[in-house]
C-alpha atoms as a PDB file:
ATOM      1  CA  UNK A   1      17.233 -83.818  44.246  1.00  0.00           C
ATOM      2  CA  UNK A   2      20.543 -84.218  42.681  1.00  0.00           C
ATOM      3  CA  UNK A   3      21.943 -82.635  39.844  1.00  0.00           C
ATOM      4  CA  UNK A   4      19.213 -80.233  39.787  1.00  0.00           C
ATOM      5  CA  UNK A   5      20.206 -76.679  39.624  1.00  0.00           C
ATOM      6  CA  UNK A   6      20.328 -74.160  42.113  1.00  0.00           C
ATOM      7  CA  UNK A   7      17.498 -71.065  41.029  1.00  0.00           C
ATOM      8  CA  UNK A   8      19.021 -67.503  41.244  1.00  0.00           C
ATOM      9  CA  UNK A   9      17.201 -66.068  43.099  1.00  0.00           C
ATOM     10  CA  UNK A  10      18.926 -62.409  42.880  1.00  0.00           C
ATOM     11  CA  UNK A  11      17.191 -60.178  41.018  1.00  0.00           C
ATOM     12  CA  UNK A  12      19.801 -59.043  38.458  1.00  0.00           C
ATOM     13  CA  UNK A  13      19.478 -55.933  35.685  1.00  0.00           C
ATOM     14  CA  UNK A  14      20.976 -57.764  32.467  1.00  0.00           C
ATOM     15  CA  UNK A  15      21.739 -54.548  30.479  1.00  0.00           C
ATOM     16  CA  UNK A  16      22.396 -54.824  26.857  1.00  0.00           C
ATOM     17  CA  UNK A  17      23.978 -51.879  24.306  1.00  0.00           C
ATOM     18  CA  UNK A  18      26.129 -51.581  22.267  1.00  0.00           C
ATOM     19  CA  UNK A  19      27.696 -47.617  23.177  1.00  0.00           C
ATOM     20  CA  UNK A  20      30.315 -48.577  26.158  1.00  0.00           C
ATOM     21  CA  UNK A  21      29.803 -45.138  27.774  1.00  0.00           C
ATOM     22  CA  UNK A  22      26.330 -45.350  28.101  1.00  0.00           C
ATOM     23  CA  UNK A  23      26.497 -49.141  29.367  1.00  0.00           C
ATOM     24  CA  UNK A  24      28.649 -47.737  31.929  1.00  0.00           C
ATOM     25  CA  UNK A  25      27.305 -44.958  32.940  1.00  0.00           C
ATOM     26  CA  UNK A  26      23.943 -46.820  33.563  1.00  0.00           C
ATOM     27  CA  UNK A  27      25.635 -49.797  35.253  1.00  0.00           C
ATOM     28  CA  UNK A  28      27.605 -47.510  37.410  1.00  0.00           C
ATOM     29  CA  UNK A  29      23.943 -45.889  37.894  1.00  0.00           C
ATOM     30  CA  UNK A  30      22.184 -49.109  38.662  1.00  0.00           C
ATOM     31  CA  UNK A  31      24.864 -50.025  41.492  1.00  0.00           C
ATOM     32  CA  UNK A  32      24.449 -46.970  43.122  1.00  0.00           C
ATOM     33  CA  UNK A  33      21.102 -47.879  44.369  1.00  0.00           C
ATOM     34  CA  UNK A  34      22.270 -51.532  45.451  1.00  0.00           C
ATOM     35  CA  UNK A  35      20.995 -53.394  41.952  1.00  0.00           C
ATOM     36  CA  UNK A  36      23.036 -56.205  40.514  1.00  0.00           C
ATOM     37  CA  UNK A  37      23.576 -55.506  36.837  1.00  0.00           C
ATOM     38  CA  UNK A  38      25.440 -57.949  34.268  1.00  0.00           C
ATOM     39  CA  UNK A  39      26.622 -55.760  30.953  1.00  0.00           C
ATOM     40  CA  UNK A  40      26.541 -56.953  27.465  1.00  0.00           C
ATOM     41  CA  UNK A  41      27.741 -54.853  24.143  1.00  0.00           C
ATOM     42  CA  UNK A  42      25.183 -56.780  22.200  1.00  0.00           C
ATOM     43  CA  UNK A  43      21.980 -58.918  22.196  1.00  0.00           C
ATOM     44  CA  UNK A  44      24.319 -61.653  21.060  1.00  0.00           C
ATOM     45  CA  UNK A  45      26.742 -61.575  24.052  1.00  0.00           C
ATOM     46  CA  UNK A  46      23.370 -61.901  26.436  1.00  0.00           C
ATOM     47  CA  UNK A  47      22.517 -65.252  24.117  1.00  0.00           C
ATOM     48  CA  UNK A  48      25.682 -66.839  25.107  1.00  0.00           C
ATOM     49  CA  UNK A  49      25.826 -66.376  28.427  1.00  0.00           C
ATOM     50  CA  UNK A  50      22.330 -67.609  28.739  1.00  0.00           C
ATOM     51  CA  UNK A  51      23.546 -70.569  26.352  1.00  0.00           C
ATOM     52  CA  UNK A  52      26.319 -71.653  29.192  1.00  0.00           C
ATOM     53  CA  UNK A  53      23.943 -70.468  32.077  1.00  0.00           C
ATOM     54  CA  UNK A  54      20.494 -70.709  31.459  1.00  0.00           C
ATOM     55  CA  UNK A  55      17.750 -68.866  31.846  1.00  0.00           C
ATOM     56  CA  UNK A  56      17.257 -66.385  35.061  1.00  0.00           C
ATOM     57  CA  UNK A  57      15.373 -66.631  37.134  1.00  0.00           C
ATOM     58  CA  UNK A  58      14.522 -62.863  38.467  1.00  0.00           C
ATOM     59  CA  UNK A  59      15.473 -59.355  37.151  1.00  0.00           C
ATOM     60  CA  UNK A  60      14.560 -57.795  34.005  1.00  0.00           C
ATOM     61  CA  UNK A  61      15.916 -56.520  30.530  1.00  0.00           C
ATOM     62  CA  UNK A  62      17.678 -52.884  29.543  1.00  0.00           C
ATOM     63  CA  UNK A  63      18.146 -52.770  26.057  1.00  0.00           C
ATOM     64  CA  UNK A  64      19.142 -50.436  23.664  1.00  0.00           C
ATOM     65  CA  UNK A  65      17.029 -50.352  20.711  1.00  0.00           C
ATOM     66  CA  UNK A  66      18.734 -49.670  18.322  1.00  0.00           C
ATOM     67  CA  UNK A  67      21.831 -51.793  18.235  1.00  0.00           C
ATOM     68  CA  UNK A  68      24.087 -53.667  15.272  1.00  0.00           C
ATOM     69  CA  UNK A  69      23.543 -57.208  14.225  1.00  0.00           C
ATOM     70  CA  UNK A  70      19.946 -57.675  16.362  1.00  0.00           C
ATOM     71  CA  UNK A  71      17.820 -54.597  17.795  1.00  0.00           C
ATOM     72  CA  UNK A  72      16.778 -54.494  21.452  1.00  0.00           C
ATOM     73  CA  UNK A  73      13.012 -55.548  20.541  1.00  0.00           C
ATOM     74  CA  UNK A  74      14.088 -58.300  18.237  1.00  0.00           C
ATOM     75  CA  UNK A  75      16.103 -59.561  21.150  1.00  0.00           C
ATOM     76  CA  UNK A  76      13.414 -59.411  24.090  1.00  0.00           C
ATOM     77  CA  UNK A  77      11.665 -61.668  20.926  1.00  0.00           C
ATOM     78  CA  UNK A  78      13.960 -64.117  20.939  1.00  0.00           C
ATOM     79  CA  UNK A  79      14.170 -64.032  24.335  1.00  0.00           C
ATOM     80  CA  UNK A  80      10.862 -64.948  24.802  1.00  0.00           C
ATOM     81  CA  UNK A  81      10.823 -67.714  21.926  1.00  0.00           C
ATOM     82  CA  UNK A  82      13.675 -69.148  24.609  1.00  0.00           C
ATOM     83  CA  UNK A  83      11.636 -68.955  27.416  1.00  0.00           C
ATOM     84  CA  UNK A  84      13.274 -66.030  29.511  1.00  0.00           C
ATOM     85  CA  UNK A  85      10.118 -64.207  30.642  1.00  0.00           C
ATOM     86  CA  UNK A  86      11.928 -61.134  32.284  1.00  0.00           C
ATOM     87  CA  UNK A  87       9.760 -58.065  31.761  1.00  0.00           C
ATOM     88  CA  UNK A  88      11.800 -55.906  29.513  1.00  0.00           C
ATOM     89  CA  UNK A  89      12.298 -51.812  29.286  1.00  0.00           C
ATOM     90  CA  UNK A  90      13.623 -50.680  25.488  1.00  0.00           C
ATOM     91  CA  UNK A  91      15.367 -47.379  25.605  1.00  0.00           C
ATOM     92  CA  UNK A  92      16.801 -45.246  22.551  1.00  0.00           C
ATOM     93  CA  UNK A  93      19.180 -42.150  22.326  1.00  0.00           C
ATOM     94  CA  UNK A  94      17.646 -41.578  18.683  1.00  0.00           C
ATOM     95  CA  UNK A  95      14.304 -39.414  17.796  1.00  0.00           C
END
């Protein structure tokens, strides 16, 4: 078929927060153990790439709760309401 588009079929770790040490440290983390991770600072960075991308096709979500302008759950929300179905984990540094 042409001009349909290629699936991505590599499952890819799209890991959203806001603290750059921590998104580092976990990316670094990630790679260690051979998974692809893409880094945003913030749910709306993740919005726009999906905007100029599209949806993916395999992975999964790590996002930071608690995080300015849009929280981590509020994002995997809107996520959904997009249709991105990537099962999600929400992690917090606060009590």
């Amino acid at each position: 078929m042409t001009g349909a588009a290629t699936p991505n079929l590599e499952p890819t770790v799209y890991l959203v927060d806001d603290d750059d040490a921590v998104r580092d440290a976990l990316a670094f983390l990630l790679s260690t153990v051979g998974l692809t991770v893409r880094t945003f600072p913030d749910g709306l960075a993740l919005e726009r790439a999906l905007d100029a991308e599209g949806p993916p096709d395999i992975g999964c979500l790590l996002l930071d709760i608690r995080m300015p302008h849009i929280s981590g759950l509020h994002l995997q929300v809107r996520l959904q309401a997009r249709g991105v179905e990537l099962p999600g984990i929400l992690r917090t540094g606060h009590a």
